[in-house]
Protein backbone atom coordinates (compact mmCIF):
# COMPACT_ATOMS: atom_id res chain seq x y z
CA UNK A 1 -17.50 -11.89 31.52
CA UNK A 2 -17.91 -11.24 28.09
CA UNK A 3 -21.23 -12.43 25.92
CA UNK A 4 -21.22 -15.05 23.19
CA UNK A 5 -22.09 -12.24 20.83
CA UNK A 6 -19.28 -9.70 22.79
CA UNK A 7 -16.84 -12.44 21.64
CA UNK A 8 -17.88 -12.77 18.11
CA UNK A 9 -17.57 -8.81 17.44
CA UNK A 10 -13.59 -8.92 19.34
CA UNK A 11 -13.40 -11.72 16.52
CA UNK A 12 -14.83 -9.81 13.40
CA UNK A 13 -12.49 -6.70 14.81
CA UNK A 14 -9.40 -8.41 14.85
CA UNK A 15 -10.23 -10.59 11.56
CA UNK A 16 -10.19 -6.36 10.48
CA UNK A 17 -7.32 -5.23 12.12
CA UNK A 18 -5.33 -8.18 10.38
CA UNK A 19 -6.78 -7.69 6.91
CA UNK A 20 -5.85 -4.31 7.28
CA UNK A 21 -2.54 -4.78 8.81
CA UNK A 22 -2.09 -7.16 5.13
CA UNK A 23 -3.16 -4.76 2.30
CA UNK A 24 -1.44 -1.61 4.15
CA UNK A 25 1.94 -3.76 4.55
CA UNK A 26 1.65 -5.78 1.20
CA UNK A 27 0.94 -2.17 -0.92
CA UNK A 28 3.81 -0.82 0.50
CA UNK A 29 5.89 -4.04 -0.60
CA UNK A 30 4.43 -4.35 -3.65
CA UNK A 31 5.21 -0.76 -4.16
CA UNK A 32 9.30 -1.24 -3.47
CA UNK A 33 9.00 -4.41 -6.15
CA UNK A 34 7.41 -2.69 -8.70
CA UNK A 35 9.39 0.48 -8.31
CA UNK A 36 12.85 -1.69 -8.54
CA UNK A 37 11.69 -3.61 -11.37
CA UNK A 38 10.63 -0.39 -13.14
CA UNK A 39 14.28 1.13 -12.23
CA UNK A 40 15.54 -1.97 -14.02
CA UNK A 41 14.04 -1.30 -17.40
CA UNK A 42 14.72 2.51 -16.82
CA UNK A 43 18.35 1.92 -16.21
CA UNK A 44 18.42 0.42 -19.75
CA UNK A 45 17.13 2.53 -21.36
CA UNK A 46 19.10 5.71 -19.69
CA UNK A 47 22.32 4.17 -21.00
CA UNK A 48 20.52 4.19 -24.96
CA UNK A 49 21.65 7.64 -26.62
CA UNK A 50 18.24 8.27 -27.99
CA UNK A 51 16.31 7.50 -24.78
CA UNK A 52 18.76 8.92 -22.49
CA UNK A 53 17.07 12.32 -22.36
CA UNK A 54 13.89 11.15 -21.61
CA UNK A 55 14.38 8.30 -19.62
CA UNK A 56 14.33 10.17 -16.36
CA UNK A 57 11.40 12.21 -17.09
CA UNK A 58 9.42 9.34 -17.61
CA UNK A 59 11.42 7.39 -14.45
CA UNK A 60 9.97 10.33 -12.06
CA UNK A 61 6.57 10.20 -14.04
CA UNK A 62 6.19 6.92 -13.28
CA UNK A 63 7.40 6.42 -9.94
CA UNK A 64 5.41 9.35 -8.97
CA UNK A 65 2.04 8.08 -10.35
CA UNK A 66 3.22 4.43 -8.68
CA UNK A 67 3.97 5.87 -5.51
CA UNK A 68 0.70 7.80 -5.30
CA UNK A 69 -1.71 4.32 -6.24
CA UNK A 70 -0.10 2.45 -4.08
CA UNK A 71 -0.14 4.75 -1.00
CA UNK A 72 -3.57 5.63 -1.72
CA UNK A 73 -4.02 2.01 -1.50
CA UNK A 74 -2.59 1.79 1.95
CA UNK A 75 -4.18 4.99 3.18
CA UNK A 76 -7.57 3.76 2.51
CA UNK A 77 -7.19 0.42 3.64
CA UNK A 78 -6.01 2.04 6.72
CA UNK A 79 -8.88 4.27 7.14
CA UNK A 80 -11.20 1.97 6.52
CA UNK A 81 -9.67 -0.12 9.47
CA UNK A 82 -9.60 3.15 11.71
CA UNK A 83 -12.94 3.41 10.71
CA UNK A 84 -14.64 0.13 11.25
CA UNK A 85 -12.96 0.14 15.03
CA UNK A 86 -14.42 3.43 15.59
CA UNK A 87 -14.54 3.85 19.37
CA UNK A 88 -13.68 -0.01 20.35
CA UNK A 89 -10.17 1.27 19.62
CA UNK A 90 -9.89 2.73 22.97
CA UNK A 91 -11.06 -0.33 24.55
């Protein structure tokens, strides 16, 4: 049977697991609005003569530096998760 205190540390470790579980999933949804609003204003602009040429250098520019935040985001949320379970993981 499990302590008082055994009980309150499963408790912190799954408050954790679901924080984690929140800013790895909401990045990577925030990351699909913001790169479809961005592909909005991009879209414009591609069908403007004078922007047309560098519209999709700036489009991959962009989503490239987006892309990288928020999975950088995500992969240190999730380490930090991996990290704060440390061993209890295989429990």
């Amino acid at each position: 049977m499990k302590t008082e205190n055994e009980h309150g540390h499963d408790w912190w470790l799954g408050l954790a697991d679901i924080l984690t579980h929140g800013v790895v999933h909401g990045a990577q949804k925030l990351e699909r609005v913001h790169l479809s609003i961005a592909d909005e204003t991009f879209n414009v602009l591609e069908r403007i003569p004078v922007t047309r040429p560098w519209s999709e250098a700036v489009r991959a520019t962009h989503h490239s530096v987006s892309r990288l935040s928020y999975r950088s985001v995500s992969a240190v949320a999730q380490g930090a998760g991996e990290l704060l379970r440390g061993p209890e993981r295989n429990r």
